[in-house]
C-alpha atoms as a PDB file:
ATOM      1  CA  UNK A   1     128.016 109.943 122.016  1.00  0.00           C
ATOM      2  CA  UNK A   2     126.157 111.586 125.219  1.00  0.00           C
ATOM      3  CA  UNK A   3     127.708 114.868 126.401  1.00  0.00           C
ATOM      4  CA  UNK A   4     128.928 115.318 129.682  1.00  0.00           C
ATOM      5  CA  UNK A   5     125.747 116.324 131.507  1.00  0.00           C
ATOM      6  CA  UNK A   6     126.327 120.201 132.180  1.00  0.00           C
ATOM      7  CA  UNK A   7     122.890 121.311 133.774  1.00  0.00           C
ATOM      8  CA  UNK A   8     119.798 119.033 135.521  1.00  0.00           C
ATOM      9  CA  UNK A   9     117.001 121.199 136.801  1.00  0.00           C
ATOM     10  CA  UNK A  10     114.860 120.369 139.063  1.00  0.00           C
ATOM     11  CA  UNK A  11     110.761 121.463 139.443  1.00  0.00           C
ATOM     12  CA  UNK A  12     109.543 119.183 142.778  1.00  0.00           C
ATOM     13  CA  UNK A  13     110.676 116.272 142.470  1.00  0.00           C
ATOM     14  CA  UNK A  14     111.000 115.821 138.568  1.00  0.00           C
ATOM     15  CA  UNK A  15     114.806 116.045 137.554  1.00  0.00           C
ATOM     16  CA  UNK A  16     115.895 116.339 133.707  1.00  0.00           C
ATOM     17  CA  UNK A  17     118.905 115.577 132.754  1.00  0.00           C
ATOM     18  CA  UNK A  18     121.777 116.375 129.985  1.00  0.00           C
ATOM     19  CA  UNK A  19     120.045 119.815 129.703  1.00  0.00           C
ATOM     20  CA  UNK A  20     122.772 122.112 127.539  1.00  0.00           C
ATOM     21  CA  UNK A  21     123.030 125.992 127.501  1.00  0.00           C
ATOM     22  CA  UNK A  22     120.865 126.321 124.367  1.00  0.00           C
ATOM     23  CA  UNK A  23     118.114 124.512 125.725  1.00  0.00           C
ATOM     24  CA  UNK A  24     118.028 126.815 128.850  1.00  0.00           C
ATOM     25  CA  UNK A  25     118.209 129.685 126.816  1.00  0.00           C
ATOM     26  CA  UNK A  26     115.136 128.884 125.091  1.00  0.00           C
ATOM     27  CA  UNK A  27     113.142 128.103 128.127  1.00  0.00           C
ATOM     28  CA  UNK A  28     114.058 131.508 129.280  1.00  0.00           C
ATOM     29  CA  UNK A  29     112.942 133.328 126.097  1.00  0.00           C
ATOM     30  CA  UNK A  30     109.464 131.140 126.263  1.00  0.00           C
ATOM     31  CA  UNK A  31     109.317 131.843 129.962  1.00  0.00           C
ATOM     32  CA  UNK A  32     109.046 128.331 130.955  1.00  0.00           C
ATOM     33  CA  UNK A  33     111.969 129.273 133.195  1.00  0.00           C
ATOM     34  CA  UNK A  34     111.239 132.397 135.268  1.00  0.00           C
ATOM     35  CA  UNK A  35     113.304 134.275 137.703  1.00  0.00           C
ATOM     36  CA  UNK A  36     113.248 132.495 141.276  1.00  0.00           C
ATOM     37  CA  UNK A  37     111.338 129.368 140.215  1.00  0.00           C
ATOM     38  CA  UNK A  38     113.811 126.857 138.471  1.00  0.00           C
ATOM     39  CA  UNK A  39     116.708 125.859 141.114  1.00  0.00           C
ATOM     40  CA  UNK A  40     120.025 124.711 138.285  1.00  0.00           C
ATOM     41  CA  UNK A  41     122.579 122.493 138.983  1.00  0.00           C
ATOM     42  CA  UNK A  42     125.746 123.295 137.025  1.00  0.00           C
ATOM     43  CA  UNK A  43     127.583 120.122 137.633  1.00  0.00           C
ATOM     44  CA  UNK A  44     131.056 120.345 139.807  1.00  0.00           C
ATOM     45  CA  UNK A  45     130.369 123.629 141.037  1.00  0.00           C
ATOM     46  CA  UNK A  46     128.525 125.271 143.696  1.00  0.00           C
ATOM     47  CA  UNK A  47     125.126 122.857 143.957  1.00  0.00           C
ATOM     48  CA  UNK A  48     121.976 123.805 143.528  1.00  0.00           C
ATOM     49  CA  UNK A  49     121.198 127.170 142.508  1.00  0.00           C
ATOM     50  CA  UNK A  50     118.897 129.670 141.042  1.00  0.00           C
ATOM     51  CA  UNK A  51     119.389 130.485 137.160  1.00  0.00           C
ATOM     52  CA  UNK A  52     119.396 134.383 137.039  1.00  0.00           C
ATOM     53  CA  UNK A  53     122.755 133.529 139.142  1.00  0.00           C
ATOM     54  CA  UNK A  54     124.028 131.873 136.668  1.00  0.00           C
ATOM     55  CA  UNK A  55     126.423 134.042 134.916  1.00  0.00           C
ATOM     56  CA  UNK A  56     125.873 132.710 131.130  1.00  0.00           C
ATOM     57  CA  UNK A  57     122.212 132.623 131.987  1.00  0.00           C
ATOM     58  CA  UNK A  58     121.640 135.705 133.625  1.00  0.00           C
ATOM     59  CA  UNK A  59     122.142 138.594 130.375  1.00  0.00           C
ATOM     60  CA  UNK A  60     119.112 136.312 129.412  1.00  0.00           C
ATOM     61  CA  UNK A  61     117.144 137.093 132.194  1.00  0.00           C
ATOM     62  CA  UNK A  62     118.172 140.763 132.058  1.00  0.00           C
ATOM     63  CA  UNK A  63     117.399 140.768 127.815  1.00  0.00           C
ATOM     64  CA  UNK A  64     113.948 139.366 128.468  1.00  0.00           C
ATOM     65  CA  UNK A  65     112.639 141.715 131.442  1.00  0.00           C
ATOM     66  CA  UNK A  66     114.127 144.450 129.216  1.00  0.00           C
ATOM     67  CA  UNK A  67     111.572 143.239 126.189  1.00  0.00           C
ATOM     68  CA  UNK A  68     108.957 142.481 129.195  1.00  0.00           C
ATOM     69  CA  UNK A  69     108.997 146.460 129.692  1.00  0.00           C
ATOM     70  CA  UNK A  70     109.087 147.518 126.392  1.00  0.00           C
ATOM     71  CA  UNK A  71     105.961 145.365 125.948  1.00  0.00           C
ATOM     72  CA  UNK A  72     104.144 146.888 129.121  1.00  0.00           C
ATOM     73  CA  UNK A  73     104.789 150.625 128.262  1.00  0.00           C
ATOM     74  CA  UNK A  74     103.808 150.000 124.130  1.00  0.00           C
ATOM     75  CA  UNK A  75     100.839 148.343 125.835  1.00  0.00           C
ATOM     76  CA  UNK A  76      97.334 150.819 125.746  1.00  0.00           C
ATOM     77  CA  UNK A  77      95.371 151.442 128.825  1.00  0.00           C
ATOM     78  CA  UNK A  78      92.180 150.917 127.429  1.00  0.00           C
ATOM     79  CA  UNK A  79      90.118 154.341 127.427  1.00  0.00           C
ATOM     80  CA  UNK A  80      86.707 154.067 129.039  1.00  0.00           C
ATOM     81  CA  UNK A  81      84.365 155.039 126.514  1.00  0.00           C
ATOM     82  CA  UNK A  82      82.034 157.964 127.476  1.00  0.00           C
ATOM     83  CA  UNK A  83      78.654 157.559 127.294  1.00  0.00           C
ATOM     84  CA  UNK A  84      76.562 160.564 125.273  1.00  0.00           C
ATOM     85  CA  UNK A  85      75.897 163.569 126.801  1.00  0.00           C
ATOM     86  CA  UNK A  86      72.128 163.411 127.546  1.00  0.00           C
ATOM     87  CA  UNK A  87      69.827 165.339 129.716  1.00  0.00           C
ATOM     88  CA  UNK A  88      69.723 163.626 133.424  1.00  0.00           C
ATOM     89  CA  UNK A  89      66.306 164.183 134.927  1.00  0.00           C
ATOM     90  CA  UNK A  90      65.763 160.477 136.785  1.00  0.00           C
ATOM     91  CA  UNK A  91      67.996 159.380 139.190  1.00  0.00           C
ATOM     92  CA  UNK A  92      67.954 155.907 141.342  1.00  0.00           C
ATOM     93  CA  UNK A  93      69.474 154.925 144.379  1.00  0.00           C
ATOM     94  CA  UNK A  94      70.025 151.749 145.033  1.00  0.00           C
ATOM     95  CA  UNK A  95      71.698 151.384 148.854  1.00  0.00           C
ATOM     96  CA  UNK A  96      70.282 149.270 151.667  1.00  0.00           C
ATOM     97  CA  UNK A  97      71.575 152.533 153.529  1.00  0.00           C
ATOM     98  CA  UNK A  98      68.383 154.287 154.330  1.00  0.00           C
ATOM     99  CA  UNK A  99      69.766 157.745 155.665  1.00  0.00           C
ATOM    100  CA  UNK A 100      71.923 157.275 153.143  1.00  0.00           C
ATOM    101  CA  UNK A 101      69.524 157.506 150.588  1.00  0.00           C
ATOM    102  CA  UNK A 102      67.677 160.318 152.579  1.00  0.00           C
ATOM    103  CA  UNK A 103      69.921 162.687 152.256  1.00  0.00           C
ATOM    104  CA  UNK A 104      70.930 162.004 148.492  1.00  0.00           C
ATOM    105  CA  UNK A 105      67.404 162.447 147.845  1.00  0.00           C
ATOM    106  CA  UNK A 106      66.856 165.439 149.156  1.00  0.00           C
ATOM    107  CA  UNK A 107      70.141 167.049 148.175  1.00  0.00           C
ATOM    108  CA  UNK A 108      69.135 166.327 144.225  1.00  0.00           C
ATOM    109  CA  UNK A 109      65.637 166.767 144.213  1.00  0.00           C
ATOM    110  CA  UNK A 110      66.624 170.731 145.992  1.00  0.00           C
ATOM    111  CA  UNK A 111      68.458 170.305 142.231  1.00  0.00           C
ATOM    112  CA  UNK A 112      65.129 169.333 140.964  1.00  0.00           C
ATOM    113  CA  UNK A 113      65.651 165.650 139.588  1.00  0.00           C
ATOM    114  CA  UNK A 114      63.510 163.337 139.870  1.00  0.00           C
ATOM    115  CA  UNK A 115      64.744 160.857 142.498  1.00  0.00           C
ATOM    116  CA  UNK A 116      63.775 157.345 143.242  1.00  0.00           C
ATOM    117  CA  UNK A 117      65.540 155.140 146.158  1.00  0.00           C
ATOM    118  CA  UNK A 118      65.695 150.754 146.500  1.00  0.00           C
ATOM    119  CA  UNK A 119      67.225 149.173 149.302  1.00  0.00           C
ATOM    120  CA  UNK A 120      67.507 145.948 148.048  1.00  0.00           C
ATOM    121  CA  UNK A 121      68.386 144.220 144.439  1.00  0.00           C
ATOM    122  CA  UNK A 122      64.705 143.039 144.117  1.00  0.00           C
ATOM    123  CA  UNK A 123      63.166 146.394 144.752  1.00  0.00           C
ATOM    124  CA  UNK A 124      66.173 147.877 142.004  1.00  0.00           C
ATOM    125  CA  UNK A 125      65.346 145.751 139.130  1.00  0.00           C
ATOM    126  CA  UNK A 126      61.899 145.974 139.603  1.00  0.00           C
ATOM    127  CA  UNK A 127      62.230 150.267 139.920  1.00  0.00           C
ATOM    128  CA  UNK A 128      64.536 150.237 136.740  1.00  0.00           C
ATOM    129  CA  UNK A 129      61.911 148.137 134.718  1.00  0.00           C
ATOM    130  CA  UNK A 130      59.111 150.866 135.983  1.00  0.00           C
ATOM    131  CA  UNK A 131      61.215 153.671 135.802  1.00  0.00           C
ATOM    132  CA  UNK A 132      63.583 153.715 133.225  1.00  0.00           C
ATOM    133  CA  UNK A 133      66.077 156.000 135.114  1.00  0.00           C
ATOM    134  CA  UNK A 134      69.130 157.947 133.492  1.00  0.00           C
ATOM    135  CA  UNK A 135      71.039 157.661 135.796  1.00  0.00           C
ATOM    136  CA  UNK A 136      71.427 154.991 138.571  1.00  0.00           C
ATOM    137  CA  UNK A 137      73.814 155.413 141.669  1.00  0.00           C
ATOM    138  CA  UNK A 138      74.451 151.646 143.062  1.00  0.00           C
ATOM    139  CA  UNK A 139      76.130 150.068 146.178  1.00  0.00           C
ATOM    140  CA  UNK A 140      77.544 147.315 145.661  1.00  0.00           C
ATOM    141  CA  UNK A 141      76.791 145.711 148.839  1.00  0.00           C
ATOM    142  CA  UNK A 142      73.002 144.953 149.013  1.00  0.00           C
ATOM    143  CA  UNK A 143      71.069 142.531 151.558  1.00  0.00           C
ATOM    144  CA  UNK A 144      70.094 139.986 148.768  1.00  0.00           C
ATOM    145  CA  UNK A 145      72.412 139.800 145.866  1.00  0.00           C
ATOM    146  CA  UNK A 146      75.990 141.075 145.158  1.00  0.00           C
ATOM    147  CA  UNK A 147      76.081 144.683 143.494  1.00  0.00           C
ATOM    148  CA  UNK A 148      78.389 143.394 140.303  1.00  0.00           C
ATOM    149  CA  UNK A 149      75.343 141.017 139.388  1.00  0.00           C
ATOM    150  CA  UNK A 150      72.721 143.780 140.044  1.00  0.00           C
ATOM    151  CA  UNK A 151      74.976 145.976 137.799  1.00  0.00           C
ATOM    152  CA  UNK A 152      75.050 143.076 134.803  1.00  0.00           C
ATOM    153  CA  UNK A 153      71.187 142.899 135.032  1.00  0.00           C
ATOM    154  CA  UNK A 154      70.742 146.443 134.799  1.00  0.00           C
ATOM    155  CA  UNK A 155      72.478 146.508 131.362  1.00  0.00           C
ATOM    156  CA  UNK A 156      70.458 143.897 130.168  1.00  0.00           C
ATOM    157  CA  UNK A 157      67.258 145.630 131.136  1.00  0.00           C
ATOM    158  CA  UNK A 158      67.799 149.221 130.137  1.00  0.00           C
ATOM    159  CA  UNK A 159      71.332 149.235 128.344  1.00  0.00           C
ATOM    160  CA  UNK A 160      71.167 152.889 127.791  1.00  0.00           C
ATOM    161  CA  UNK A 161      71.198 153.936 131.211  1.00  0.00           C
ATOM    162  CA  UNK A 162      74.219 155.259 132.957  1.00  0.00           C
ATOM    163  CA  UNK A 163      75.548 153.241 135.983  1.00  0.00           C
ATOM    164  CA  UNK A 164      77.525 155.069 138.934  1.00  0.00           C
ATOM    165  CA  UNK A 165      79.088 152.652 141.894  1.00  0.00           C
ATOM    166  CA  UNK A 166      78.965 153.823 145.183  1.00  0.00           C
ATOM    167  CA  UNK A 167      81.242 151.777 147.618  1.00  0.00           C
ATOM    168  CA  UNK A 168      83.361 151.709 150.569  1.00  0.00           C
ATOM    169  CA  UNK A 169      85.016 148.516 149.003  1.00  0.00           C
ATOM    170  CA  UNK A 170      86.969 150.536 146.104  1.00  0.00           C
ATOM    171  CA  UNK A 171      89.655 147.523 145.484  1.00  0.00           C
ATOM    172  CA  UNK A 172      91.243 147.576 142.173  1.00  0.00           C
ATOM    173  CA  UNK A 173      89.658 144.536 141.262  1.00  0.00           C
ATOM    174  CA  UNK A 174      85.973 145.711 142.173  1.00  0.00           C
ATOM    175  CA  UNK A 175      87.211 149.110 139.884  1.00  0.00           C
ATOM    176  CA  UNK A 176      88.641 147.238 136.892  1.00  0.00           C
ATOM    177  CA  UNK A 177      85.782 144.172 137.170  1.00  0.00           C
ATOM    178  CA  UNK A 178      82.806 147.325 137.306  1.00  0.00           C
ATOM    179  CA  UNK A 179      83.938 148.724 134.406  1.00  0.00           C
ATOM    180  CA  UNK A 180      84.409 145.982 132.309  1.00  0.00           C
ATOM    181  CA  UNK A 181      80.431 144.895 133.388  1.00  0.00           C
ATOM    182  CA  UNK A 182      79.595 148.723 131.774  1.00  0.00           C
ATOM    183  CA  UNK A 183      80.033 151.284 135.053  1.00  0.00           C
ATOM    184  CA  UNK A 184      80.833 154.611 134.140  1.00  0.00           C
ATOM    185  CA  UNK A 185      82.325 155.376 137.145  1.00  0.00           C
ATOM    186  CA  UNK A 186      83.229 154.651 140.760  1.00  0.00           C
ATOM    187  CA  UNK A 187      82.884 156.593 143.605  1.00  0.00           C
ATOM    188  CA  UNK A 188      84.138 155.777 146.830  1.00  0.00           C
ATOM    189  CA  UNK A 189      82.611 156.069 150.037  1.00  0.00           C
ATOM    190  CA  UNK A 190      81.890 158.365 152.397  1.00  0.00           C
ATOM    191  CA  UNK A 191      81.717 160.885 149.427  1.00  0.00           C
ATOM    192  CA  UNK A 192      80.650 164.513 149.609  1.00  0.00           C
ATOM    193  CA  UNK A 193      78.161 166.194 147.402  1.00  0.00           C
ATOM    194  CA  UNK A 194      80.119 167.673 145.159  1.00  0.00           C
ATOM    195  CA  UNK A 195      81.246 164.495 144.171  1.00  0.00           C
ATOM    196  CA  UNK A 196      78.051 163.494 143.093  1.00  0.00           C
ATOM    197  CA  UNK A 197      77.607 166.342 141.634  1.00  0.00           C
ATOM    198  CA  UNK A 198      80.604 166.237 139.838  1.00  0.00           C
ATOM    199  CA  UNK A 199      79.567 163.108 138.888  1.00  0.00           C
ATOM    200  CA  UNK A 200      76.328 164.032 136.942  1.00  0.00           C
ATOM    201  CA  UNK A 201      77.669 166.737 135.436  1.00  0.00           C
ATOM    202  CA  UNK A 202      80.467 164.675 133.481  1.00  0.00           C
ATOM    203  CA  UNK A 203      77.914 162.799 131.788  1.00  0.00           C
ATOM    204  CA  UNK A 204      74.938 165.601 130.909  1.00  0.00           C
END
């Protein structure tokens, strides 16, 4: 014998019917039912409504954004993993800024590296390949090819060397997507000079 239907829910214009408490529960826990996205009839009431409003439904919502949390805080922010202190005497700049570039260069070679400049992706590859630099300080906006790709090329032709992004386009995304492609770190334009400074000392 069929139960009186209790619940239909509706996604678009798919409706499923004779849908008991036990079933919704279990949607909930799997998260096929989320918060704000499933509209519930409960028949002979109110209409159409949202579960979490539901009052036998909604300790379910409140159980599993409870466990949600507990899983975000147990969760580890994954350390970025230092590179080895080394001796930085050759430093690249790759920015299709020229006065940029200028006056990096002449603010570390008065610091007596050895600097070498690129203001294009072509002209970076090819000075990495001659070079070998220790450290490389790339834009990641360059006239023919997108920085993230330069920066993927770079650790396939000298994997040892250190990678510093320079940017005015410091999204998280462009952050979290440039470290995961082997950036040490990011550094956000217009910086100062101590920045970059800073910036060679945390890795020599």
């Amino acid at each position: 014998m069929v139960e009186e239907i209790k619940y239909d829910i509706r996604r678009g214009a798919d409706i499923y019917r004779a849908i008991y408490l036990s079933r919704l529960k279990s949607w909930i826990i799997k998260g096929s039912i989320r918060r704000g996205d499933t509209i519930v009839w409960r028949s002979g009431l109110s209409g159409w409504r949202k579960p979490e409003e539901l009052e036998e439904l909604a300790l379910f919502f409140k159980r599993q954004e409870r466990l949600e949390l507990k899983r975000t805080r147990r969760r580890r922010i994954p350390r970025q993993i230092l590179p080895q202190k080394r001796e930085i005497r050759k430093i690249l700049i790759i920015d299709d800024e020229k006065d940029l570039c200028s006056l990096l260069s002449d603010s570390l070679i008065d610091r007596k590296y050895h600097i070498t400049t690129a203001n294009t992706k072509r002209e970076g590859i090819a000075c990495v390949k001659r070079e070998s630099p220790d450290l490389i300080f790339l834009d990641l906006k360059l006239p023919d090819g997108d920085g993230m790709k330069v920066l993927s090329e770079i650790r396939k032709v000298s994997p040892k060397t250190i990678v510093n992004i320079i940017s005015a386009y410091g999204s998280e995304e462009s952050r979290e997507e440039a470290r995961k492609k082997g950036a040490y770190s990011f550094i956000d334009k217009p910086f100062t000079e101590k920045e970059i400074l800073r910036s060679i000392k945390a890795v020599s």
